[in-house]
C-alpha atoms as a PDB file:
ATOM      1  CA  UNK A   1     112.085 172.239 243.179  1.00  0.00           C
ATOM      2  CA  UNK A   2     115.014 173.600 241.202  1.00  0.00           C
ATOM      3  CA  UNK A   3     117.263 175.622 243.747  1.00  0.00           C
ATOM      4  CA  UNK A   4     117.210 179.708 242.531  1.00  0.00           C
ATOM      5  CA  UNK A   5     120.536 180.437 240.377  1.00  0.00           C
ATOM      6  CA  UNK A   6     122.517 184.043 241.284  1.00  0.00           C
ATOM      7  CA  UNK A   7     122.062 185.715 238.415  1.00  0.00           C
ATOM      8  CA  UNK A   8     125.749 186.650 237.067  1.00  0.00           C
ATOM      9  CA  UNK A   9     127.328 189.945 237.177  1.00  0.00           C
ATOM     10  CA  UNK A  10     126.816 191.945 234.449  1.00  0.00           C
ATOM     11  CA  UNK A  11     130.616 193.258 233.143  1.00  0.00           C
ATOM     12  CA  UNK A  12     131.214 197.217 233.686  1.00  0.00           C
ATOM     13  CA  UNK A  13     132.280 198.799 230.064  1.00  0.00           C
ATOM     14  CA  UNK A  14     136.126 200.116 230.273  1.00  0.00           C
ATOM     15  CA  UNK A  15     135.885 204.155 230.620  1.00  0.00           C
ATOM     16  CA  UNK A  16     139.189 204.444 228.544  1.00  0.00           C
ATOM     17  CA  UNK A  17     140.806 202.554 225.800  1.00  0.00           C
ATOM     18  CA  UNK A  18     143.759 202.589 223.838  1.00  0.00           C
ATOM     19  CA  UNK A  19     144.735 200.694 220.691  1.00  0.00           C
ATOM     20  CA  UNK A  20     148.177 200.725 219.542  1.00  0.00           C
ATOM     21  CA  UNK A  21     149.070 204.565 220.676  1.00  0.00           C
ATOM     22  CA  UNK A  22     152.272 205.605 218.944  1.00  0.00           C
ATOM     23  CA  UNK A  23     153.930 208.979 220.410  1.00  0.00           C
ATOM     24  CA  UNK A  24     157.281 210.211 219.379  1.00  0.00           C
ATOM     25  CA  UNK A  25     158.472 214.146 220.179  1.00  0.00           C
ATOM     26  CA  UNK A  26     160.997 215.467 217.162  1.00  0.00           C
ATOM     27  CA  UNK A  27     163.305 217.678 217.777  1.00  0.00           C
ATOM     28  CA  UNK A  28     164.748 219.097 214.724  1.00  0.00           C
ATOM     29  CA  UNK A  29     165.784 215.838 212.575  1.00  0.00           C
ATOM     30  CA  UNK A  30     165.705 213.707 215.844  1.00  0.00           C
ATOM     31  CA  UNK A  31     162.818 211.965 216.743  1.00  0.00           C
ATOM     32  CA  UNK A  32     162.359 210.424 220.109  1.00  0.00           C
ATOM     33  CA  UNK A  33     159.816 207.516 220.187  1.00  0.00           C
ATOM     34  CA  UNK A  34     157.796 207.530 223.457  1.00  0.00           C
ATOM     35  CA  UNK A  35     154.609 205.065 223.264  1.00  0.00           C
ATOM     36  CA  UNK A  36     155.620 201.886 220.859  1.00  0.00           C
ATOM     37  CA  UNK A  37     151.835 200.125 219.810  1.00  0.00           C
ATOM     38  CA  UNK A  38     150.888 200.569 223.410  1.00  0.00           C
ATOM     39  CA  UNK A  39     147.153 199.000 223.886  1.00  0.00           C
ATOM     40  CA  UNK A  40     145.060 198.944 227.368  1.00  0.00           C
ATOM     41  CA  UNK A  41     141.591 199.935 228.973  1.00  0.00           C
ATOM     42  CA  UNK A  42     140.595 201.003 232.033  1.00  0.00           C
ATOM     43  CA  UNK A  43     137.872 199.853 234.446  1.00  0.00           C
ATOM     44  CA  UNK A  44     135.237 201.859 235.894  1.00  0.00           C
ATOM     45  CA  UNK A  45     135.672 203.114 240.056  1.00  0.00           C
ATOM     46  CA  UNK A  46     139.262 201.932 240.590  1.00  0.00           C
ATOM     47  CA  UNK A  47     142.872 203.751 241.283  1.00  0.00           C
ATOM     48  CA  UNK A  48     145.075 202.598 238.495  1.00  0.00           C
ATOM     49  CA  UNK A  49     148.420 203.318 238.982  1.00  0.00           C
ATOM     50  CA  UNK A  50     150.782 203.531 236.270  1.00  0.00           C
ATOM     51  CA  UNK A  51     154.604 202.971 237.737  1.00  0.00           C
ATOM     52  CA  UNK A  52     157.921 203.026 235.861  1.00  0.00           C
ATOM     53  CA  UNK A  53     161.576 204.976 235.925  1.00  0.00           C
ATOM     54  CA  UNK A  54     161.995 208.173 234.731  1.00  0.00           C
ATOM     55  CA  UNK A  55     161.928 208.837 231.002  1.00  0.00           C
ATOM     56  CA  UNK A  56     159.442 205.597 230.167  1.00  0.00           C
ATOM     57  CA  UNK A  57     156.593 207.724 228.874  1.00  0.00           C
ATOM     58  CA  UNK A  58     153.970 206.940 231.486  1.00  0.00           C
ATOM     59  CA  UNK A  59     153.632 210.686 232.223  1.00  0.00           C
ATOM     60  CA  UNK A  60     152.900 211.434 227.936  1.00  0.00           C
ATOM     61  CA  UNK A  61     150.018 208.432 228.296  1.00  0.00           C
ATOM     62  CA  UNK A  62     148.897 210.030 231.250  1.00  0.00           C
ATOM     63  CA  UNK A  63     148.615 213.240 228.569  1.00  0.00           C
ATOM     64  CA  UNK A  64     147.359 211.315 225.591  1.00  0.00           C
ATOM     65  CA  UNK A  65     144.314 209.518 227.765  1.00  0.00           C
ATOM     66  CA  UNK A  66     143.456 212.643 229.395  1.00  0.00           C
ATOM     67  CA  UNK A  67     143.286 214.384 225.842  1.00  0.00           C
ATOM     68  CA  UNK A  68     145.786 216.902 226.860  1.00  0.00           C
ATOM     69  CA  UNK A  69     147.873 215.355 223.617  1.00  0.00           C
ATOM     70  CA  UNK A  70     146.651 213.919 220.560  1.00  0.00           C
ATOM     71  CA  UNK A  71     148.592 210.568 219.321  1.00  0.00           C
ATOM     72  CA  UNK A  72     150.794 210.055 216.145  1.00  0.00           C
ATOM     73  CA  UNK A  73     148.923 206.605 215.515  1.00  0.00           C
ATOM     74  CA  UNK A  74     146.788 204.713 217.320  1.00  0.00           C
ATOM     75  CA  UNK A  75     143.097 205.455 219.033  1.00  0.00           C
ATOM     76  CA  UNK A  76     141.934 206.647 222.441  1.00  0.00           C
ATOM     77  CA  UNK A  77     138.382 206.453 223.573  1.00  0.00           C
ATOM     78  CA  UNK A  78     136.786 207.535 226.667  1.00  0.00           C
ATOM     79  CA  UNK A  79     133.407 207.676 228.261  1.00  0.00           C
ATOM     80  CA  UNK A  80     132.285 207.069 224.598  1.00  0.00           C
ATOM     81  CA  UNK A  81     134.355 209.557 222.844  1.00  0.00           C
ATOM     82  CA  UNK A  82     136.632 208.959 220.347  1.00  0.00           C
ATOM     83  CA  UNK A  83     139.314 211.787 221.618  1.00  0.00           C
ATOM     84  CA  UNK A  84     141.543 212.238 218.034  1.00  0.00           C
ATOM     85  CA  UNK A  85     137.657 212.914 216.442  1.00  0.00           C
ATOM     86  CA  UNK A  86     137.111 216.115 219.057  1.00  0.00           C
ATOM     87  CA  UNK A  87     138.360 219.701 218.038  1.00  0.00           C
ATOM     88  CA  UNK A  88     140.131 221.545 219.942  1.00  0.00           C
ATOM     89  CA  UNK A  89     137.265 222.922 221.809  1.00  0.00           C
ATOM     90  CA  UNK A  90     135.149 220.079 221.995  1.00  0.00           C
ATOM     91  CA  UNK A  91     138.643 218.885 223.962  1.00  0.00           C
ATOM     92  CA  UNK A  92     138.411 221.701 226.462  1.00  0.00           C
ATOM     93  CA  UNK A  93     134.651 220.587 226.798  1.00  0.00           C
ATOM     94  CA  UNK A  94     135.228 216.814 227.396  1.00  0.00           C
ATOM     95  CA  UNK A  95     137.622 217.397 230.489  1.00  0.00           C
ATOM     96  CA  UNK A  96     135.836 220.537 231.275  1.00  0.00           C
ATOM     97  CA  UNK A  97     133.069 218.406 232.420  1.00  0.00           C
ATOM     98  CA  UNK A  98     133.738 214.771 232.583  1.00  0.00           C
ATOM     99  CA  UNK A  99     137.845 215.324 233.687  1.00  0.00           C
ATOM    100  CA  UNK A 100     139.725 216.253 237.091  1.00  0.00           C
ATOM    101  CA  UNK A 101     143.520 216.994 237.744  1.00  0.00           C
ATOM    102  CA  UNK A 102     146.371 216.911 239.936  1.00  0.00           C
ATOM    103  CA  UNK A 103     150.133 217.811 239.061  1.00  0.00           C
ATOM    104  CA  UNK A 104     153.348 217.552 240.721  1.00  0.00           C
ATOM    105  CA  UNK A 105     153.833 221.323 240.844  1.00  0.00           C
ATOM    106  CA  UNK A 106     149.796 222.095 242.592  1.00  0.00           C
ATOM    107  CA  UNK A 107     148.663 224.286 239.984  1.00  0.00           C
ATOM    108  CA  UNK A 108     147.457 227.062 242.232  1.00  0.00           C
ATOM    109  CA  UNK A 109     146.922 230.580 241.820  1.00  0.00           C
ATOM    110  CA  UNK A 110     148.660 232.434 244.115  1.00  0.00           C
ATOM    111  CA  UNK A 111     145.971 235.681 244.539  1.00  0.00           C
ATOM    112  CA  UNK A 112     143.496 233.135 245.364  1.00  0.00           C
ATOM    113  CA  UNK A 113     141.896 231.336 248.606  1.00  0.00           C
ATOM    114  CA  UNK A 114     141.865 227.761 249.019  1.00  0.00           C
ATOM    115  CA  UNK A 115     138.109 228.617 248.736  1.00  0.00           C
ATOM    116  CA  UNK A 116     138.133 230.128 245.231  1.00  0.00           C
ATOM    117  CA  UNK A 117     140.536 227.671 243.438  1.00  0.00           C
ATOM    118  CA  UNK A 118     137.763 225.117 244.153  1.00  0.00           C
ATOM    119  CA  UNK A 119     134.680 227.433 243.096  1.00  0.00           C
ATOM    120  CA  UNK A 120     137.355 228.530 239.690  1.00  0.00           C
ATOM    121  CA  UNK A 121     136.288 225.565 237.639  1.00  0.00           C
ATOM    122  CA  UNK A 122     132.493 225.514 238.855  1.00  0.00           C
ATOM    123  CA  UNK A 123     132.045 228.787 237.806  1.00  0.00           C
ATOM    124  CA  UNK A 124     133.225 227.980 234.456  1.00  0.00           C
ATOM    125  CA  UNK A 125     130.919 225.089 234.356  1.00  0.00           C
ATOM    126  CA  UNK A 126     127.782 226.657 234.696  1.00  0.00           C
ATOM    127  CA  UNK A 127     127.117 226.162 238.618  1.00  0.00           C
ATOM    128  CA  UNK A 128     125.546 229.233 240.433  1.00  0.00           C
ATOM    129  CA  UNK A 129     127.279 231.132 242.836  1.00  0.00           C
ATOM    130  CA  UNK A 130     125.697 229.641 245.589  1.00  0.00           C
ATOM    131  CA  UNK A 131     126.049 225.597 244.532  1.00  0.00           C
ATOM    132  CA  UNK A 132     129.723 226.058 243.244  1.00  0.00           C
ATOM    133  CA  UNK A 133     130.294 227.653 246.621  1.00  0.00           C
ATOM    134  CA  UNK A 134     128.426 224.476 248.853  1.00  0.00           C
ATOM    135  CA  UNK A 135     130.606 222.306 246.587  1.00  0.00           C
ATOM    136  CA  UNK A 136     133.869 223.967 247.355  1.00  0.00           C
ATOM    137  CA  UNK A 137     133.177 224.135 250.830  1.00  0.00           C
ATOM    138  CA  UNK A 138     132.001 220.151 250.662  1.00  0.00           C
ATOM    139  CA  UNK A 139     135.322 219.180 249.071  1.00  0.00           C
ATOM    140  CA  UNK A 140     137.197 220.850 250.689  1.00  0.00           C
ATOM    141  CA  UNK A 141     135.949 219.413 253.859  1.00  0.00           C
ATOM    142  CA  UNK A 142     136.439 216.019 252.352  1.00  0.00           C
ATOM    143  CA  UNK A 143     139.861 216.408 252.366  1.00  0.00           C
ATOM    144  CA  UNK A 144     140.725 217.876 255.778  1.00  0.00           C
ATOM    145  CA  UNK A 145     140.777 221.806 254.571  1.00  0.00           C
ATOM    146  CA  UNK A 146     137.465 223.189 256.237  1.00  0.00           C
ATOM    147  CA  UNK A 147     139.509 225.220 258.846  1.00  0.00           C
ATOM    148  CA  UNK A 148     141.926 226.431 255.946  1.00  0.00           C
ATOM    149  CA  UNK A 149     139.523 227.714 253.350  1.00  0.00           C
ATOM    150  CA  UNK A 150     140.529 231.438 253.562  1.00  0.00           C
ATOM    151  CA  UNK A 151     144.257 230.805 253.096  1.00  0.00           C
ATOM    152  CA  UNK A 152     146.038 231.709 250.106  1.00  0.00           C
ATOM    153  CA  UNK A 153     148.762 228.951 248.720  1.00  0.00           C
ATOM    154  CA  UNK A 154     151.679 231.647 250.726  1.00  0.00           C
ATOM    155  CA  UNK A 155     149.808 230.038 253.880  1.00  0.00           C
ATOM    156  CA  UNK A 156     149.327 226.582 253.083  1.00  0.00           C
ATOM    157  CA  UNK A 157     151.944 223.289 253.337  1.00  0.00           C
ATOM    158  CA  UNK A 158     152.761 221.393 250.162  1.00  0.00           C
ATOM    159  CA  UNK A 159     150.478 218.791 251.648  1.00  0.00           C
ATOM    160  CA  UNK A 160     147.916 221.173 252.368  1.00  0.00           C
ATOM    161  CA  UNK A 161     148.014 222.732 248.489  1.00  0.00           C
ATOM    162  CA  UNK A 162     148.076 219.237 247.186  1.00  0.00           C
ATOM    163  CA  UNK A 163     144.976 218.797 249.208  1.00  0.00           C
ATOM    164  CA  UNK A 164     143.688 221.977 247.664  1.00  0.00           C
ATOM    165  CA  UNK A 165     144.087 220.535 244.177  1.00  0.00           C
ATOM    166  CA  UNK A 166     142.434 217.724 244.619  1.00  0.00           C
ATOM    167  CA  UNK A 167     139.530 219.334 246.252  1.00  0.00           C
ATOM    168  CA  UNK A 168     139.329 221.431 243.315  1.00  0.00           C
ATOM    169  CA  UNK A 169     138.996 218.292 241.027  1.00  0.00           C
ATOM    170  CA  UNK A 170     136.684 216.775 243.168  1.00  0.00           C
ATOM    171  CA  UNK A 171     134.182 219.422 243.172  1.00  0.00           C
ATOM    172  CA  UNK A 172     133.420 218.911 239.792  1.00  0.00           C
ATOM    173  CA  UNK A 173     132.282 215.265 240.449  1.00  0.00           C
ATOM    174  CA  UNK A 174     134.358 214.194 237.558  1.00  0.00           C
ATOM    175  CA  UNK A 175     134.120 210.488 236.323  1.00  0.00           C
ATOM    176  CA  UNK A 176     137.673 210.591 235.499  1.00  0.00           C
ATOM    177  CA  UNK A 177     140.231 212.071 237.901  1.00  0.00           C
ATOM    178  CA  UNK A 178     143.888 211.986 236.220  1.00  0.00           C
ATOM    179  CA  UNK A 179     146.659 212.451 238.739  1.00  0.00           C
ATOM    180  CA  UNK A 180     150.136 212.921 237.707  1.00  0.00           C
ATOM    181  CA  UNK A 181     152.920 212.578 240.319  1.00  0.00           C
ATOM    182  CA  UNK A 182     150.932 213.743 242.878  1.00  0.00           C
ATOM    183  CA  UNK A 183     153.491 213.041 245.969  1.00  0.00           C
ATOM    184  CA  UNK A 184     156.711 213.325 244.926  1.00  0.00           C
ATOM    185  CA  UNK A 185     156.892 216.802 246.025  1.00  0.00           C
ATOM    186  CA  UNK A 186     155.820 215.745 249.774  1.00  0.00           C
ATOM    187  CA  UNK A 187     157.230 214.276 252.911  1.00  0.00           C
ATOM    188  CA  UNK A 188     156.290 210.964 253.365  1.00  0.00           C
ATOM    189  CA  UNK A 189     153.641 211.986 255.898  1.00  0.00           C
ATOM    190  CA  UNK A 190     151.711 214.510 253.842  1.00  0.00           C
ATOM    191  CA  UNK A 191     152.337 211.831 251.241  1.00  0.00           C
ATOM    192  CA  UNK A 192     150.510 209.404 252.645  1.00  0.00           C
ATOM    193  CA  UNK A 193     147.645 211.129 252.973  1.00  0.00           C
ATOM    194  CA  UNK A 194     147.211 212.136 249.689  1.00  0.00           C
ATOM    195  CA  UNK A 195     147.837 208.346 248.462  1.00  0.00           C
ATOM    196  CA  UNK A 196     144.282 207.642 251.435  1.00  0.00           C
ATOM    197  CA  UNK A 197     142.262 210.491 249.867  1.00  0.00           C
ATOM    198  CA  UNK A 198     142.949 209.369 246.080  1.00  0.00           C
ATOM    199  CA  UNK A 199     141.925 205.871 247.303  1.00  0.00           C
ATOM    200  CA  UNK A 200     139.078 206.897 248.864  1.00  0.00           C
ATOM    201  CA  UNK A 201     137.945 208.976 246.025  1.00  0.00           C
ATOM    202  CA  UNK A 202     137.828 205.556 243.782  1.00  0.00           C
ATOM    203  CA  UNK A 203     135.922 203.779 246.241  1.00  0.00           C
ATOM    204  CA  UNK A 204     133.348 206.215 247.822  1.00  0.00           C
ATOM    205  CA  UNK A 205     132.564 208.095 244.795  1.00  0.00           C
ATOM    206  CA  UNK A 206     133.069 205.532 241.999  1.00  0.00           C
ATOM    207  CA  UNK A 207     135.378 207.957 240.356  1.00  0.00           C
ATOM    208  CA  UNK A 208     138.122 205.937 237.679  1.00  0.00           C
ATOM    209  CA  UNK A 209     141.508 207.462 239.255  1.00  0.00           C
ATOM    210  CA  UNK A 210     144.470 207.059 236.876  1.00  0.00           C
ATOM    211  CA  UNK A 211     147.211 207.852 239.056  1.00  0.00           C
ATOM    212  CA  UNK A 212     151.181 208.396 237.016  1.00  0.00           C
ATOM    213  CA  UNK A 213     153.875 207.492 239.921  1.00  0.00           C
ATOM    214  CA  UNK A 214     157.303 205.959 240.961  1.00  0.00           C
ATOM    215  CA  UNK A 215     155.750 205.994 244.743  1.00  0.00           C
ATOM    216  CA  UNK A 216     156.145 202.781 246.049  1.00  0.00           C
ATOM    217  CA  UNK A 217     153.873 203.380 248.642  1.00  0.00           C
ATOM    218  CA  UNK A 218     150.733 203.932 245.831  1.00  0.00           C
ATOM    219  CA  UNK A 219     151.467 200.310 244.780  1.00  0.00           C
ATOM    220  CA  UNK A 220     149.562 198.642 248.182  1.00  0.00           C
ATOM    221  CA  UNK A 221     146.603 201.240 247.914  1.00  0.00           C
ATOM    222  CA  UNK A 222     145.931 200.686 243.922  1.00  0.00           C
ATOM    223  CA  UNK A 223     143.211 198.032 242.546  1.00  0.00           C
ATOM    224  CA  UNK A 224     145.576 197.874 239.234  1.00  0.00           C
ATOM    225  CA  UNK A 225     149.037 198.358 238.528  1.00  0.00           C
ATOM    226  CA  UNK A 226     150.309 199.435 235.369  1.00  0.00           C
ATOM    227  CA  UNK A 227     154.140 198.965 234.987  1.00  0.00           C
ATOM    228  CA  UNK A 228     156.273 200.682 231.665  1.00  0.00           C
ATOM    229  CA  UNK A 229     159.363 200.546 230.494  1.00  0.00           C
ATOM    230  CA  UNK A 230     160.899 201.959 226.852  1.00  0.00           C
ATOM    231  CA  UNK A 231     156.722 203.045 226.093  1.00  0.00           C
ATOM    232  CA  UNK A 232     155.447 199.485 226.386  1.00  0.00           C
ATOM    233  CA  UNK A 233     153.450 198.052 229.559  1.00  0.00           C
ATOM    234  CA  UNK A 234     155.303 195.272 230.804  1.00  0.00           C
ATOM    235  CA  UNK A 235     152.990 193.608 233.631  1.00  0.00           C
ATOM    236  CA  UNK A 236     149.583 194.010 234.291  1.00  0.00           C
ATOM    237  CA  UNK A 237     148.741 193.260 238.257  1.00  0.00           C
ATOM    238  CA  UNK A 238     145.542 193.325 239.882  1.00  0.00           C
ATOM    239  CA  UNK A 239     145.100 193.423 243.971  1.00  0.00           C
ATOM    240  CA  UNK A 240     143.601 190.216 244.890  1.00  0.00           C
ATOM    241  CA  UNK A 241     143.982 188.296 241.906  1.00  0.00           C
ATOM    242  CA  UNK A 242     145.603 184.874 242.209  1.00  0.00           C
ATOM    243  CA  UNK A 243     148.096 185.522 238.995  1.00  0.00           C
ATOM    244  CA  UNK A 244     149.191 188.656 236.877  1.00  0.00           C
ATOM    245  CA  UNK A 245     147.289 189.809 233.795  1.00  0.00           C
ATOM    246  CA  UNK A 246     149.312 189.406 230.908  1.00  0.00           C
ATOM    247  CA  UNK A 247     149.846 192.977 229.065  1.00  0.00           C
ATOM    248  CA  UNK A 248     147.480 193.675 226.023  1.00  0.00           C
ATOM    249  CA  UNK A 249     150.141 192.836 223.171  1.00  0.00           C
END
């Protein structure tokens, strides 16, 4: 009798793609190239990091996949939407309901409680009262805050406000979660734990975490590593993986 065959995996779809994304900024009669024909996708549930110095342009891609810039050239899909085919507020829709985000600088408004920057975007989403409030509280909780909740940003440790903003993404149950520097305004300490919770987001929720650092630490707690130079991704590293991917050309 035939011995039973594992059936093979079936391959997960990329949730973002880019083919050949030109960005340049112009400045009166100077323009500054940024992306040069840059190509990639990215794979469902992992933390992606993006690394590379100052000035290489991983910070504009970060923009351009989010939607929060449009390209010169070039096409960006994600989740099934062609992004440079959306209006404006289509846009606003798109990572209004499908998007989360973390900056360098918190994003936090000062009148509020750690509380009501989560519920903020929840409300705006539709969610009653009372479920945009269990969510807040939930996330919140997920990231070490429960005891903090009535604190304004005044109160709070740039760890703790970092922790605030990514509650506040989290509660929307996002499939994307874009983070942009999200450390290099912390001690290494409060660093660290930010780098644990963003890898525990990938792998207990299944959210795709594209993560924009020059954090050395983020490098042993990514699946993927993206690394720039001059708008161009020069190596393409997976965790695990006996050899390198070679770039997308």
């Amino acid at each position: 009798m035939p011995s039973a065959t594992a059936p093979l995996a079936t391959p997960r779809a990329p949730v973002i793609e880019a083919d050949h994304v030109c960005k340049a900024f112009v400045s009166g009669k100077l323009r500054t190239p940024v992306l040069n024909g840059l190509s990639l996708s990215i794979d469902p549930g992992e933390l992606t990091l993006i690394s590379g110095p100052s000035g290489c342009g991983k910070s504009t891609l970060l923009a351009i996949l989010s939607g929060l810039q449009k390209v010169d050239s070039g096409r960006v899909r994600a989740l099934g939407s062609e992004l440079g085919q959306l209006d404006l507020r289509a846009l606003e829709h798109f990572r209004l309901q499908h998007t989360g985000f973390v900056f360098q600088g918190f994003n936090l408004f000062p009148a509020l409680t750690a509380l009501e920057q989560v519920e903020l975007p929840l409300n705006h989403m539709g969610l009653s009262k009372q479920e945009a409030r269990e969510r807040a509280r939930r996330s919140l909780e997920e990231v070490g805050l429960s005891h903090r909740i009535k604190l304004r940003p005044s109160e709070l440790s740039g760890g703790e406000k970092q922790r605030v903003a990514i509650a506040r993404a989290l509660a929307k149950e996002p499939e994307l979660l874009f983070a942009d520097e999200p450390t290099s305004a912390l001690d290494a300490a409060n660093g660290q734990v930010i780098i644990d919770i963003l890898h525990t987001i990938a792998h207990t929720h299944g959210t795709t975490v594209l993560c924009v650092s020059h954090d050395p630490r983020l490098v042993a707690h990514s699946d993927r590593v993206l690394a720039m130079e001059d708008g161009r991704i020069l190596s393409d590293r997976r965790h695990g993986a006996d050899a390198p991917k070679e770039p997308t050309p």
